[in-house]
N, C-alpha and C. Protein backbone atom coordinates (compact mmCIF):
# COMPACT_ATOMS: atom_id res chain seq x y z
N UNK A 1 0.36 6.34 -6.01
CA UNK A 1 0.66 7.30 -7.05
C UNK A 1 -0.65 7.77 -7.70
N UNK A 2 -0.59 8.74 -8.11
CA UNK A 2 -1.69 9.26 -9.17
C UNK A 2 -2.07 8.91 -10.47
N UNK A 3 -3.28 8.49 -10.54
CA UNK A 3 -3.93 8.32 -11.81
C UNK A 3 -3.18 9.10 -13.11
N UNK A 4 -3.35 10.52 -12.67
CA UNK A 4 -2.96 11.61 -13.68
C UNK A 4 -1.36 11.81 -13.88
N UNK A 5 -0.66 11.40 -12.83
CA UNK A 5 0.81 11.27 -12.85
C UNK A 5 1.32 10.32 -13.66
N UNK A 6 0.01 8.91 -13.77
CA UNK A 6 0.69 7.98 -14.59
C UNK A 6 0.85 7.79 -16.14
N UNK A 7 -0.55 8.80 -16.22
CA UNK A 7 -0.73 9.18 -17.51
C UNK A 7 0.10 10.29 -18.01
N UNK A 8 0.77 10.64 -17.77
CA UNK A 8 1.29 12.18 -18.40
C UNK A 8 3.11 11.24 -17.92
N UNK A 9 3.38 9.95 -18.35
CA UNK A 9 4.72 9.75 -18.20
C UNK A 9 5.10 10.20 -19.27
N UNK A 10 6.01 9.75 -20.24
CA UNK A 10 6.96 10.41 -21.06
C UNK A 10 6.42 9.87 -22.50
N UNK A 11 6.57 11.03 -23.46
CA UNK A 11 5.82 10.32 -24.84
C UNK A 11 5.79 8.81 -25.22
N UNK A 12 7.05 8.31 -24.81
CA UNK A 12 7.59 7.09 -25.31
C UNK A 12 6.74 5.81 -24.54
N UNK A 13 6.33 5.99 -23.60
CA UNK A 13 6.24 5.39 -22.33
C UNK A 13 5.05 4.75 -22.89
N UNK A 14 5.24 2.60 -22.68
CA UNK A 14 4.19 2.07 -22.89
C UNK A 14 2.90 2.08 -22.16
N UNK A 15 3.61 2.86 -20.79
CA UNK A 15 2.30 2.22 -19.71
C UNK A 15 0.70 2.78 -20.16
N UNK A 16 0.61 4.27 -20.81
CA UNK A 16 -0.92 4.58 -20.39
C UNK A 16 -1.59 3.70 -21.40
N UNK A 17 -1.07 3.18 -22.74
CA UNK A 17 -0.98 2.20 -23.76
C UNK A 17 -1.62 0.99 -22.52
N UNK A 18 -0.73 0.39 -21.98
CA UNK A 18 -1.04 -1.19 -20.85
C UNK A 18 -1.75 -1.06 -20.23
N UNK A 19 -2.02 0.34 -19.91
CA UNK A 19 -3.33 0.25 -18.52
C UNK A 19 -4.99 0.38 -19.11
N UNK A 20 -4.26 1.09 -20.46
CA UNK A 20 -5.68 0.80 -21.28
C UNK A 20 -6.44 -0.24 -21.92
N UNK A 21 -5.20 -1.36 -22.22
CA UNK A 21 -5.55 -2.52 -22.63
C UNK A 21 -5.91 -3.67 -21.64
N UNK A 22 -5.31 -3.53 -20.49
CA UNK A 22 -5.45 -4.05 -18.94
C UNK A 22 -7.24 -3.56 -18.68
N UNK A 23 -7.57 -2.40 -18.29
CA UNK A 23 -8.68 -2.19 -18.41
C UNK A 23 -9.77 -2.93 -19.19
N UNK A 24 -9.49 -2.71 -20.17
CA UNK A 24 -10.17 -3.40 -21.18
C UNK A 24 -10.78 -4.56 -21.06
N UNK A 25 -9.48 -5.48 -21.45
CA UNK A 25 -9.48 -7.20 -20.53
C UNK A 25 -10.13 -7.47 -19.73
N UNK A 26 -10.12 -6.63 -18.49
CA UNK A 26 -10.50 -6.26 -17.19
C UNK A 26 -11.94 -6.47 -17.40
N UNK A 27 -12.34 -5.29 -17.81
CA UNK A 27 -13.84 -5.04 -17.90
C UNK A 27 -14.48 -6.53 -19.25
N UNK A 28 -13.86 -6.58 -20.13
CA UNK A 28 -14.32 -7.83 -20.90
C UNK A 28 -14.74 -9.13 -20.44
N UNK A 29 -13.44 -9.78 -19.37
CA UNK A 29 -13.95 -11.00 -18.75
C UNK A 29 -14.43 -10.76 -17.74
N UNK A 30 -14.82 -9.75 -16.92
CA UNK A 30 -15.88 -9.46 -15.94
C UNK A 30 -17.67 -9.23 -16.14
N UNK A 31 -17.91 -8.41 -17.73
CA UNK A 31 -18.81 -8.28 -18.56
C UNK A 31 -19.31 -8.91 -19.20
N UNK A 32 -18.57 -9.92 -20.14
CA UNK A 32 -19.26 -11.10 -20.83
C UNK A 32 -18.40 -12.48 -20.16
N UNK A 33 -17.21 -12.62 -20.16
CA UNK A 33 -17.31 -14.12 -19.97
C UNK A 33 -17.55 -14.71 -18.60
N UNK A 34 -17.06 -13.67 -17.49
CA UNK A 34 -17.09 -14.42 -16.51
C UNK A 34 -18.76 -14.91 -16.24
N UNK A 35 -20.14 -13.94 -16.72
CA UNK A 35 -21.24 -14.14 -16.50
C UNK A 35 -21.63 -15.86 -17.12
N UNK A 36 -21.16 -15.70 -18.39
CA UNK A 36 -21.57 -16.92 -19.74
C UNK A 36 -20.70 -18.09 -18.58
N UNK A 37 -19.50 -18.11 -18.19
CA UNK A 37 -19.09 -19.34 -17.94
C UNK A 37 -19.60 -19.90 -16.13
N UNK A 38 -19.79 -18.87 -15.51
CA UNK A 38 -21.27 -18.88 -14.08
C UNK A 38 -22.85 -19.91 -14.57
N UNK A 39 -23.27 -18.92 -15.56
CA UNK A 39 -24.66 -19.56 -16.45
C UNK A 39 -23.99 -21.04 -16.88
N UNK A 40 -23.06 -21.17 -17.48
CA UNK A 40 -23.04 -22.95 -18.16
C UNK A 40 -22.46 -23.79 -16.80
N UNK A 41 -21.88 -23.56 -16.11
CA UNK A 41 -21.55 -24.37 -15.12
C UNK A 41 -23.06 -24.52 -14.02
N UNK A 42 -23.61 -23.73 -13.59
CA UNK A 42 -24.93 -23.91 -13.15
C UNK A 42 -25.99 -24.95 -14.23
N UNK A 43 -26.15 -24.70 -15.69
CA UNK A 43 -26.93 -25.49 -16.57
C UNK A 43 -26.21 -26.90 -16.09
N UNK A 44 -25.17 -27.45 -16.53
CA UNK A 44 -24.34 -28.84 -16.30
C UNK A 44 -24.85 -29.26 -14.61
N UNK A 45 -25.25 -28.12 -13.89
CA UNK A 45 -24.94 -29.02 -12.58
C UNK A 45 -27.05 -29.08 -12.91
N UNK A 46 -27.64 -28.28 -12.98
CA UNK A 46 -28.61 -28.55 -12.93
C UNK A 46 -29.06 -29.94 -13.99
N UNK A 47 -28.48 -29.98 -15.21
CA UNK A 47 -28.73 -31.72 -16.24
C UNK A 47 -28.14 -32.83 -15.42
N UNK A 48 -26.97 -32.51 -14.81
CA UNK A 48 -26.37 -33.39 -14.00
C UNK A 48 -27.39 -34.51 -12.90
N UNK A 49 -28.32 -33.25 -12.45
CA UNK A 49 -29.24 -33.82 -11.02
C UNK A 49 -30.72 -34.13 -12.10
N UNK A 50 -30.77 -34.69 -13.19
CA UNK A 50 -31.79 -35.17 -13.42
C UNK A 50 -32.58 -36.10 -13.44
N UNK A 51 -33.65 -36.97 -12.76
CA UNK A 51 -33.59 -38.13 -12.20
C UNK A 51 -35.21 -38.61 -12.89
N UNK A 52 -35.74 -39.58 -12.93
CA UNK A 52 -37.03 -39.88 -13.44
C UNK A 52 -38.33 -39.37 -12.94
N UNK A 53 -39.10 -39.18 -13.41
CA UNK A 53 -40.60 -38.13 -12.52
C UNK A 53 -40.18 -37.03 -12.32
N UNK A 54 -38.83 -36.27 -12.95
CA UNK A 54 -38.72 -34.66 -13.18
C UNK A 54 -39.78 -34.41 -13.94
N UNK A 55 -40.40 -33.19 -14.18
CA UNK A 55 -41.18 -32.64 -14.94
C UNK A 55 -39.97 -31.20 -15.66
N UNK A 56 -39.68 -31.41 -16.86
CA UNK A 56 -38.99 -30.41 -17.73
C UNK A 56 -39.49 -29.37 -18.70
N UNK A 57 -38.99 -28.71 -18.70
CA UNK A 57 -38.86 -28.02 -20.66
C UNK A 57 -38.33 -28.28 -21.46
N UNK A 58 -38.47 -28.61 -22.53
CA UNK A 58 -37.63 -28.70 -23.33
C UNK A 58 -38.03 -27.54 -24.14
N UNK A 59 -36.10 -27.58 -24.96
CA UNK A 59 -35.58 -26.42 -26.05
C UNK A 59 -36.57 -25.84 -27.07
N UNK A 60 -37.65 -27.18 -27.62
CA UNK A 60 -38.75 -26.90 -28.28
C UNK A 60 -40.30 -26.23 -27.89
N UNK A 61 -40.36 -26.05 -26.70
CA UNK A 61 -40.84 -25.15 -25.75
C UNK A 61 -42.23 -26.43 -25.28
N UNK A 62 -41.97 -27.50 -25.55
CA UNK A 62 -42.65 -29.11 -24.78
C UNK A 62 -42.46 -29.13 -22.96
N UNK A 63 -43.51 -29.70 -22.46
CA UNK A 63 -42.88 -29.71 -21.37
C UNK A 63 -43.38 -31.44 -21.23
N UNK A 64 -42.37 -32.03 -20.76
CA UNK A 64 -42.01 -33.48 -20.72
C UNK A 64 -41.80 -34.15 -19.12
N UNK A 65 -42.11 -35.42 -18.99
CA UNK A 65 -41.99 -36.14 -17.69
C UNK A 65 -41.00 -37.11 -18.51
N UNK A 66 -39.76 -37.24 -17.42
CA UNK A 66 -38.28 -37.77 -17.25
C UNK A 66 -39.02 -39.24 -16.87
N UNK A 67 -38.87 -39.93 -17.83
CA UNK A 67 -38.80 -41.73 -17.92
C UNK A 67 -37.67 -42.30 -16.94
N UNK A 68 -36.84 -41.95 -18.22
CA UNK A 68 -35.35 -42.44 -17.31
C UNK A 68 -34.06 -41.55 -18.09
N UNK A 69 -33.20 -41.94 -17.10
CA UNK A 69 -31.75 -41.08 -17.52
C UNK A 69 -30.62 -42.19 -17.78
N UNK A 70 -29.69 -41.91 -19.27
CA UNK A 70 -29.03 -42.57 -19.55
C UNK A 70 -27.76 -41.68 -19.74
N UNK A 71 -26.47 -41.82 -20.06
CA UNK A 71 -25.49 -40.91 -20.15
C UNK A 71 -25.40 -39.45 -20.61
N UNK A 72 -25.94 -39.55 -21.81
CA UNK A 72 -26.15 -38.40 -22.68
C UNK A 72 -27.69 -38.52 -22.95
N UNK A 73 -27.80 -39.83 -23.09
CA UNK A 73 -29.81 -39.44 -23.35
C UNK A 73 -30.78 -39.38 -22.11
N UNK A 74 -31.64 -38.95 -22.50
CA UNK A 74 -33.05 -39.03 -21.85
C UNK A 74 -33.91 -39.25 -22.39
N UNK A 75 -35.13 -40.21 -21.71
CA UNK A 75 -36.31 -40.84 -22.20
C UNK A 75 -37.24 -40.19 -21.60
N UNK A 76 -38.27 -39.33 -22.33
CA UNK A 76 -39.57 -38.54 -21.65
C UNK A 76 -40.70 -38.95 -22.46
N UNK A 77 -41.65 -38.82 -21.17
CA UNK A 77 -42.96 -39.57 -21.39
C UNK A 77 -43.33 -37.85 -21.90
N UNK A 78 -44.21 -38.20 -23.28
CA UNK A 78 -45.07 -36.99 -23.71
C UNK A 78 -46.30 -37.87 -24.32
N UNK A 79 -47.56 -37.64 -23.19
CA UNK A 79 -48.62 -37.75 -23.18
C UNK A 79 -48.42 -39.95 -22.45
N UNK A 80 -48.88 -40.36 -23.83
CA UNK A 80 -48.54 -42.04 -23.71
C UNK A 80 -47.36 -42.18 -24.30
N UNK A 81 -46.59 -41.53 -25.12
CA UNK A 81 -45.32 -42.02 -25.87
C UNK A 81 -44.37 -41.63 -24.92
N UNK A 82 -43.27 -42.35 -24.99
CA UNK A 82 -42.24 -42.27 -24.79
C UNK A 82 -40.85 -42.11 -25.80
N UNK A 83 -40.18 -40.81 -25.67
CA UNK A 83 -39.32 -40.45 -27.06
C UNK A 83 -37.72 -40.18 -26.60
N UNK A 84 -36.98 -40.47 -27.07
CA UNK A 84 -35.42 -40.46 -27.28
C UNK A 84 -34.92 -38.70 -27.02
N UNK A 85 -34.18 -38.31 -26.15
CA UNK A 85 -33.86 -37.06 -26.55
C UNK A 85 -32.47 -36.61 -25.88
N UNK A 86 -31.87 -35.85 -26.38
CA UNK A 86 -30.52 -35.43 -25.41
C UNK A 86 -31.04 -34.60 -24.20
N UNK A 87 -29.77 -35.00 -23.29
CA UNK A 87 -29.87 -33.99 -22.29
C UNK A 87 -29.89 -32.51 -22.66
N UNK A 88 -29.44 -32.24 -23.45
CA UNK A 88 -29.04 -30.77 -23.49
C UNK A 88 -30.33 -29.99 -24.18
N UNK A 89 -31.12 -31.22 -24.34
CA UNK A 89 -32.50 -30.76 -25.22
C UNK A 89 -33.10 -29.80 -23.71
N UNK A 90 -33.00 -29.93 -22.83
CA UNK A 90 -33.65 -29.52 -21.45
C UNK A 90 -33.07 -28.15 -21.13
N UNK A 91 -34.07 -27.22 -21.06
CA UNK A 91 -33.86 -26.04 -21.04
C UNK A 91 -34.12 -25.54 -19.46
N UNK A 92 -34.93 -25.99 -18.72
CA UNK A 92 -35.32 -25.57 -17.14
C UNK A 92 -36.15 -27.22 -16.54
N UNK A 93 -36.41 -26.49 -15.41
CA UNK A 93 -37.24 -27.59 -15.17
C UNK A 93 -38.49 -26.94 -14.95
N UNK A 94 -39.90 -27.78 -14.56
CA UNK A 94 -40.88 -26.96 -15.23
C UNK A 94 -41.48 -26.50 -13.87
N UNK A 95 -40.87 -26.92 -12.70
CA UNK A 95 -41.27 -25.73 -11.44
C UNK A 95 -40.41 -24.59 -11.33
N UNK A 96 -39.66 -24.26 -11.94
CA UNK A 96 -38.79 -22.89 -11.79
C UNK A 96 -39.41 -21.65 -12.54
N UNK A 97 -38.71 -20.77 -12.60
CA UNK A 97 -39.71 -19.76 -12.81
C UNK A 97 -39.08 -19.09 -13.74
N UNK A 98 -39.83 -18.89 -15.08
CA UNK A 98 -39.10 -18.55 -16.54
C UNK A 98 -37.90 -17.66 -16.46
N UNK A 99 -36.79 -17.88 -17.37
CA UNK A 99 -35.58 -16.72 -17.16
C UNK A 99 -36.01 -16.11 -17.19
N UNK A 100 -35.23 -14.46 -17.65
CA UNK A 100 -35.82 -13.56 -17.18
C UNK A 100 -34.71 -13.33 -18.75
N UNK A 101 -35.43 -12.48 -19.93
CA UNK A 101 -34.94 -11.97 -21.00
C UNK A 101 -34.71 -11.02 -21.52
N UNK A 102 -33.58 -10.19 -21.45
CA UNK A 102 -33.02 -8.89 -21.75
C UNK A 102 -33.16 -8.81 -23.56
């Protein structure tokens, strides 16, 4: 059927109303969420594979050597110390090659 046939149904008629809000939806979780929930499932698998003698970033823009890995924490050597930090403190690892920022 036609685009223009569907639009010109009868005053009353919910559809050009549904196909506009369908659209919408459409284009919304294709535009922002489906991208955001791609990006966090890639971050989790990349904290997931983190193992000791990684070299990281961290959130504070530090770059740190991986001691050891504990559930939620991580222990990184910065310089001679060794300091307490969450996983989620880890922003890349430090051979990859900076995001890229719109």
């Amino acid at each position: 059927m036609n685009f223009a046939l569907l639009m010109q149904a009868s005053p009353n008629s919910p559809l050009p109303t549904l196909l506009l809000f369908g659209g919408m939806a459409a284009l919304f979780y294709f535009l922002l969420i489906r991208p955001q929930s791609k990006a966090r499932k890639q971050m989790e698998e990349r904290l997931s594979k983190l193992k000791a003698g990684d070299e990281v970033l961290l959130s504070g823009g530090l770059f740190a050597t991986i001691d050891r890995v504990e559930d939620k924490n991580i222990y990184l050597k910065l310089g001679s110390n060794v300091v307490k930090a969450r996983r989620t403190a880890v922003v890349a690892m430090a051979n990859e090659p900076a995001p890229e920022q719109n």
